[in-house]
Protein backbone atom coordinates (compact mmCIF):
# COMPACT_ATOMS: atom_id res chain seq x y z
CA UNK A 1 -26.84 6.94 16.31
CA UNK A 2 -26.77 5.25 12.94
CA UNK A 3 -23.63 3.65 12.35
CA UNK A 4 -22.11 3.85 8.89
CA UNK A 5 -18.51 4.32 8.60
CA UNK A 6 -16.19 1.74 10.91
CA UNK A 7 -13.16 1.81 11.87
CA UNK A 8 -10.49 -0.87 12.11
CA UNK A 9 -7.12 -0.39 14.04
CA UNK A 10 -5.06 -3.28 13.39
CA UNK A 11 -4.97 -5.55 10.18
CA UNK A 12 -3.62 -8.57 11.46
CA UNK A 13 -6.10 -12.07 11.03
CA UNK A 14 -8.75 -10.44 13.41
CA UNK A 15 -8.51 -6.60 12.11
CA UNK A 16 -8.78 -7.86 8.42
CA UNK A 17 -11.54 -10.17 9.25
CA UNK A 18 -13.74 -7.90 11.17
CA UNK A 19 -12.91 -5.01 8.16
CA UNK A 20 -14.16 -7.65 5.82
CA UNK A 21 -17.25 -8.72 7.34
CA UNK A 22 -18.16 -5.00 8.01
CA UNK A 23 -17.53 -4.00 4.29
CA UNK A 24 -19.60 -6.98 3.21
CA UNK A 25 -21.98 -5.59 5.59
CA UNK A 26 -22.36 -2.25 3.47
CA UNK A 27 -20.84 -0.33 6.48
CA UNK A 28 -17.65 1.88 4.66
CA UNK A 29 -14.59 1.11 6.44
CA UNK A 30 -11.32 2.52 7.63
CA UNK A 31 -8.64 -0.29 7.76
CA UNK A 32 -5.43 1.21 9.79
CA UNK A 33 -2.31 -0.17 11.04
CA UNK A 34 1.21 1.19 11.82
CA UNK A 35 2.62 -0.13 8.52
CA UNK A 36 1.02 0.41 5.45
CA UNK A 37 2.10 -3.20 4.33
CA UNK A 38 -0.23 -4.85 7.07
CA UNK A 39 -2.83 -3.06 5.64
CA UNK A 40 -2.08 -4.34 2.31
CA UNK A 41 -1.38 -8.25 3.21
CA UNK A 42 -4.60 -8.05 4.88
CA UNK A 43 -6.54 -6.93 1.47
CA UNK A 44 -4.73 -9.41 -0.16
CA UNK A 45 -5.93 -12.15 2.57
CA UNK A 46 -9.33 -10.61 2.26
CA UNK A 47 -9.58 -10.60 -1.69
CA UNK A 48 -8.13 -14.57 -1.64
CA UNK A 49 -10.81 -15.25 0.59
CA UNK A 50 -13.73 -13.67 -1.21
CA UNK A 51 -12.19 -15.12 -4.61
CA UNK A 52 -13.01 -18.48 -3.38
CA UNK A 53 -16.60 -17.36 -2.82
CA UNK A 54 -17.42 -15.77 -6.24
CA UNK A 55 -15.30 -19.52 -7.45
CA UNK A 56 -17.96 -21.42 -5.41
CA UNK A 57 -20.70 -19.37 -6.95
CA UNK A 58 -21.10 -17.86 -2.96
CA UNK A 59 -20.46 -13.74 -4.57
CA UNK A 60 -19.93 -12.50 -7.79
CA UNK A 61 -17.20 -10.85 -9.06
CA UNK A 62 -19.01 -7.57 -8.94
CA UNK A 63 -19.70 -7.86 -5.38
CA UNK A 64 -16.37 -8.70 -4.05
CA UNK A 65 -14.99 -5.80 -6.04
CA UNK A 66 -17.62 -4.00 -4.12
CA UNK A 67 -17.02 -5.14 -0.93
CA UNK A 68 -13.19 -4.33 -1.55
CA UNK A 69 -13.79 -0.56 -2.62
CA UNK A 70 -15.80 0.06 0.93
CA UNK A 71 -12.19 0.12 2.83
CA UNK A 72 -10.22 2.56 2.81
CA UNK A 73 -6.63 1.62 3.48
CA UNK A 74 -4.55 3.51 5.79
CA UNK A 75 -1.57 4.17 8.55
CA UNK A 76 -2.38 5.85 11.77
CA UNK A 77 -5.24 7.42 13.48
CA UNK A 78 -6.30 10.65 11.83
CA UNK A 79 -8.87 8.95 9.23
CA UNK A 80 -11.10 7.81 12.05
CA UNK A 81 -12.08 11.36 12.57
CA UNK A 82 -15.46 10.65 10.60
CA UNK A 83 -16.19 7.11 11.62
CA UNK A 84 -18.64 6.44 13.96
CA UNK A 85 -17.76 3.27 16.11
CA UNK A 86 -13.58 2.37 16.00
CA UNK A 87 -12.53 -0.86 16.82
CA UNK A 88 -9.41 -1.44 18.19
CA UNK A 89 -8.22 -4.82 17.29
CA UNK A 90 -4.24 -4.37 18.28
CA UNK A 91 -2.29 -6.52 20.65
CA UNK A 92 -3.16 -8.11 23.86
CA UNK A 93 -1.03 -5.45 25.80
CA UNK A 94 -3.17 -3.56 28.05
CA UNK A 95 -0.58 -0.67 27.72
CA UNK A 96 -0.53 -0.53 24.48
CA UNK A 97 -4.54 -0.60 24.13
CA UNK A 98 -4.04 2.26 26.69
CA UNK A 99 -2.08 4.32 24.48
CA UNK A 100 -4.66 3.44 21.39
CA UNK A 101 -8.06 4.32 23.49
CA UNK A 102 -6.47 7.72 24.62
CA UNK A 103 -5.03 8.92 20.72
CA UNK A 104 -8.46 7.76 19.64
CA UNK A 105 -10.03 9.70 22.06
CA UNK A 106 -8.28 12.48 20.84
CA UNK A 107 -8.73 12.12 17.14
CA UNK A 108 -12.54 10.61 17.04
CA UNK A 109 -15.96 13.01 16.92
CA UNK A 110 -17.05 13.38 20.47
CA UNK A 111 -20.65 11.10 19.33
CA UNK A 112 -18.53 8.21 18.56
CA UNK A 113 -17.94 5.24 19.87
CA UNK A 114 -15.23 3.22 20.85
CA UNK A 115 -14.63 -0.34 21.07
CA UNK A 116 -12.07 -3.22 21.94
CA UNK A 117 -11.94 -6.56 20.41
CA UNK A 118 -10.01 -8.04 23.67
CA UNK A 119 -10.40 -11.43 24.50
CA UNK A 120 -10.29 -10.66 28.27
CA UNK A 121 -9.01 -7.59 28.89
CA UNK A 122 -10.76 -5.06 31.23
CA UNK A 123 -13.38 -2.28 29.45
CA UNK A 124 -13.58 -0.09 32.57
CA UNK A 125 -9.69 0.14 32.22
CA UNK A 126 -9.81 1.12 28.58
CA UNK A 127 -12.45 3.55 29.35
CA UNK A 128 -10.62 5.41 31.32
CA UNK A 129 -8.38 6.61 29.14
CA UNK A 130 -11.03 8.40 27.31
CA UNK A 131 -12.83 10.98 28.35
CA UNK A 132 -16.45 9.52 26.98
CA UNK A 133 -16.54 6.36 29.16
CA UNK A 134 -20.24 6.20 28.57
CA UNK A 135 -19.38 5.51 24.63
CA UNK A 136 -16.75 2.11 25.22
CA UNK A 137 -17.86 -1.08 24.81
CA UNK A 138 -16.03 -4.48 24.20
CA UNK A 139 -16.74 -6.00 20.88
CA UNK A 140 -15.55 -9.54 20.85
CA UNK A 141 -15.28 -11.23 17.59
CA UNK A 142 -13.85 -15.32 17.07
CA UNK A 143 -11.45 -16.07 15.14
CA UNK A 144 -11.68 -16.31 11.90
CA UNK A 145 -14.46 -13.20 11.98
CA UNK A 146 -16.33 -14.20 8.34
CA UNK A 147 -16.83 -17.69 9.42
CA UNK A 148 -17.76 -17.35 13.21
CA UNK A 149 -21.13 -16.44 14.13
CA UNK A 150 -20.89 -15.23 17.54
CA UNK A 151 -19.76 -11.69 19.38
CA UNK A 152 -19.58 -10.83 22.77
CA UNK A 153 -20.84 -7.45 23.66
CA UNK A 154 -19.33 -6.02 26.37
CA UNK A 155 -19.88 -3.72 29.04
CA UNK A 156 -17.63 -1.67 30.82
CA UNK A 157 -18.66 0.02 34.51
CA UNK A 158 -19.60 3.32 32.73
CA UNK A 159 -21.06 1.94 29.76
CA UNK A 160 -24.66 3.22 28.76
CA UNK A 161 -27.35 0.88 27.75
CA UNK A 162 -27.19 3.24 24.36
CA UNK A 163 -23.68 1.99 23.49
CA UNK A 164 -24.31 -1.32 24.11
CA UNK A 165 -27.59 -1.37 21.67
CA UNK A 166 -25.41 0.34 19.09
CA UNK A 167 -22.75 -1.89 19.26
CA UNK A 168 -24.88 -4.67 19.18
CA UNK A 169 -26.98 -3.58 16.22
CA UNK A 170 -23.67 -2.97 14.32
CA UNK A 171 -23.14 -6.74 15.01
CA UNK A 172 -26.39 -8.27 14.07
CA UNK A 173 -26.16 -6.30 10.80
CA UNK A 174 -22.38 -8.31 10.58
CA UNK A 175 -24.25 -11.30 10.12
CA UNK A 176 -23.09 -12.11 13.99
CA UNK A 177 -25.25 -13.42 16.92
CA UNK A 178 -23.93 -11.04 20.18
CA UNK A 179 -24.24 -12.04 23.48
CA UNK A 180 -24.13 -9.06 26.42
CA UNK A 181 -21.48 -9.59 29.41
CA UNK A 182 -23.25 -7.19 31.59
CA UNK A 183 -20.00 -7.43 34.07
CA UNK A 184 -16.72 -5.98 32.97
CA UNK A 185 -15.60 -9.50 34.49
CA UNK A 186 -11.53 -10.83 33.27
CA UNK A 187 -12.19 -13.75 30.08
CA UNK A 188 -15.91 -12.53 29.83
CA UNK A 189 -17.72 -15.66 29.15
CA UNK A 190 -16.27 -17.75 25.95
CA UNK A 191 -12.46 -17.24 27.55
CA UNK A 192 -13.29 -18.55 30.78
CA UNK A 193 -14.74 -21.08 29.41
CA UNK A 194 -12.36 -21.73 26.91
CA UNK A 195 -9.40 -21.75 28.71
CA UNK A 196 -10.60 -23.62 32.01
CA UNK A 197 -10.65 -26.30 29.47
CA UNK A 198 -7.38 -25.92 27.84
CA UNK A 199 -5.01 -25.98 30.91
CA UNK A 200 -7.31 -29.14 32.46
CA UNK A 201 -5.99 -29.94 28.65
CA UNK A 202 -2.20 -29.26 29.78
CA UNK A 203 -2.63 -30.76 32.97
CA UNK A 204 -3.56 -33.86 31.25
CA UNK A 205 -0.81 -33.97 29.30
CA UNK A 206 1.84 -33.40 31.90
CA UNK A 207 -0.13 -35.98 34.03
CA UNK A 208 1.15 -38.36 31.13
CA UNK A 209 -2.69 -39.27 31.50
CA UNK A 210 -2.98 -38.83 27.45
CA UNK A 211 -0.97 -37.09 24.61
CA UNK A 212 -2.32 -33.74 23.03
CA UNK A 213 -3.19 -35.86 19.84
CA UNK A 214 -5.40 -38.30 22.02
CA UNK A 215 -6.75 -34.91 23.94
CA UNK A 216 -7.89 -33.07 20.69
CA UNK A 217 -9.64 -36.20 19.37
CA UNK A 218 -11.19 -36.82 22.81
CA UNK A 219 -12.56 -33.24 22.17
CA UNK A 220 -13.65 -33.09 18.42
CA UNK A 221 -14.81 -37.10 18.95
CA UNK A 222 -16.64 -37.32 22.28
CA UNK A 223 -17.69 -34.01 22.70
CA UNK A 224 -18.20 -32.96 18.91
CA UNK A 225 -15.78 -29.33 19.04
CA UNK A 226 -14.43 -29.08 15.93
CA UNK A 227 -11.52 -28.39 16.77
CA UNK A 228 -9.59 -29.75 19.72
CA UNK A 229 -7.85 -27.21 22.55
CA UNK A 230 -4.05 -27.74 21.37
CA UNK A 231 -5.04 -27.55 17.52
CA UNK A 232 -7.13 -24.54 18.51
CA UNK A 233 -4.43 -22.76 20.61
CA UNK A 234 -1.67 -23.41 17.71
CA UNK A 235 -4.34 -21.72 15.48
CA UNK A 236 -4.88 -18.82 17.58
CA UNK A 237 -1.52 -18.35 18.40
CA UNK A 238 -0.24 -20.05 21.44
CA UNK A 239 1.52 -16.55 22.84
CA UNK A 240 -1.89 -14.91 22.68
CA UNK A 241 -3.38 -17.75 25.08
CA UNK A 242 -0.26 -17.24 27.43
CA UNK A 243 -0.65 -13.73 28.01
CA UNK A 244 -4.40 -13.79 28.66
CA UNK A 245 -3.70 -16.62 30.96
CA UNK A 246 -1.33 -14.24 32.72
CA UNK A 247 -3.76 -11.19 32.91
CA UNK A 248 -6.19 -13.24 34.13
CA UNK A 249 -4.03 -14.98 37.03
CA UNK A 250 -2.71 -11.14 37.67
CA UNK A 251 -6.59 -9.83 38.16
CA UNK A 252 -7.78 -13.00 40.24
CA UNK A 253 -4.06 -14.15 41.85
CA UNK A 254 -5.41 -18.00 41.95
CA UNK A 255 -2.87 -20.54 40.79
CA UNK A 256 -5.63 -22.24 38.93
CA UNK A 257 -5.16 -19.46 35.87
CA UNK A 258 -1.40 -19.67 36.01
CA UNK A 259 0.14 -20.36 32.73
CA UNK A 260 1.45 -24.29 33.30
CA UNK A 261 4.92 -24.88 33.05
CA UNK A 262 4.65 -26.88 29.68
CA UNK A 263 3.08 -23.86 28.32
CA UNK A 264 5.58 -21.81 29.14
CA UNK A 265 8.46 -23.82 27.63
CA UNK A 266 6.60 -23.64 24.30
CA UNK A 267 6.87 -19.66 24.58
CA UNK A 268 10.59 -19.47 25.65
CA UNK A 269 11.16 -21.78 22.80
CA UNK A 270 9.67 -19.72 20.10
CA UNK A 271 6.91 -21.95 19.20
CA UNK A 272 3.46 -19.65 18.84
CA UNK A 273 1.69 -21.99 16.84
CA UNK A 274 0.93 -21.98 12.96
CA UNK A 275 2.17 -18.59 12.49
CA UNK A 276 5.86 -19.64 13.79
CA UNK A 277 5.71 -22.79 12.06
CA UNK A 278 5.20 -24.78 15.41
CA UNK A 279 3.66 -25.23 18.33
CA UNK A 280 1.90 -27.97 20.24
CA UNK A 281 2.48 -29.84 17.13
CA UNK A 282 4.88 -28.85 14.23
CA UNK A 283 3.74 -27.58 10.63
């Protein structure tokens, strides 16, 4: 199947991204949220960003007014009836993604196909909720989407080789290098990675071993990340990192993945990071 019209639900940082790099793309896109006002603050995000291109000589004016007039700005879920591939980009609640997969399963052509940005969440789960499991895929993009180059492709227990090569060819034409996780496996590769690292990061801290200044240069100085784990959580959002911490210490019940205690006084006090205006450090 040739891909040409995306869908987006959700226009938060990641939705508007991944609508932004798909429009640049040339693919026509369906931006959707539950307010019509996310939508908008995330064209407005989108047009500041590609305003500072055409200023550094990056895009014209012409093409960002292009780009822009590929998306189609909407509330709901009816408008993905022509789309091809949907990409559900809501929040890390697996109930809620439930509830998404099975209206889009409704609404959707029967040839389409349907994917999940989740950081960790389970495919096979989300698959079930439809009644083409063959056509679900994971579609991982990194945050922020028009400046990172990599996406992890993933596959569910049902998922056909065809639906993964789509997927991935929708990618590649994103600009994106895609990696396949060929097992529907909890954190898929970056997250396990990632956040093995951040809670040695906590532990380190709570240790009194170093503080999470001393940590983050350790990272961006002596092992060259550009950003270090607590400036990268606060950017993220540190609830997000929480809650995938506690799905994945609810699929494999070790203590290793359980959210530290540290951690979890940040969330009780409100502090998510940039967004809130604090978190591991205050902004």
């Amino acid at each position: 199947m040739d891909v040409k019209v995306i869908g987006v639900l959700g226009a938060g940082a990641m939705g508007g991204g991944i609508a932004q790099v798909a429009a640049q793309a040339g693919f026509n896109v369906v931006l959707s949220d539950i307010d019509i006002n996310f939508v908008n603050k995330a064209m407005d995000r989108m047009t500041a960003f590609m305003q500072k291109s055409v200023a550094k000589g990056k895009m014209t004016a012409e093409q960002k007014d292009a780009v822009l007039g590929r998306i189609t700005c909407t509330t709901g879920t009816s408008a993905f009836a022509d789309a091809d591939m949907v990409i559900e980009v809501i929040i890390e609640n697996l109930d809620a993604k439930l509830a998404a997969f099975k209206e889009l399963d409704k609404v959707c052509k029967p040839e389409a196909i349907l994917a999940s940005n989740t950081s960790s969440m389970s495919i096979t789960v989300l698959s079930n909720a439809t009644k083409r499991p063959t056509q679900v895929a994971g579609i991982h993009f990194f945050n922020p989407p028009p400046l990172m180059k990599l996406v992890e492709v993933i596959r569910g227990y049902y998922t056909s080789d065809a639906t993964v090569a789509i997927v991935s060819t929708a990618a590649r034409a994103m600009g994106k290098t895609t990696i396949e996780v060929k097992k529907d496996y909890p954190g898929f590769v970056v997250n396990r990675l990632m956040l093995a690292q951040y809670l040695e990061a906590i532990r380190l801290v709570e240790q009194g071993v170093a503080t999470p200044q001393d940590v983050d240069t350790a990272l961006k100085l002596g092992l060259n990340h550009p950003m270090g784990q607590f400036e990268l959580q606060d950017f993220a959002g540190v609830d997000i990192g929480y809650h995938v911490l506690n799905y994945l210490y609810e699929e494999h019940k070790e203590a290793s993945w359980s959210p530290p205690q540290s951690l979890k006084a940040l969330i009780r006090a409100g502090r998510f990071g940039r967004k809130s205006g604090a978190g591991w450090y205050d902004y």
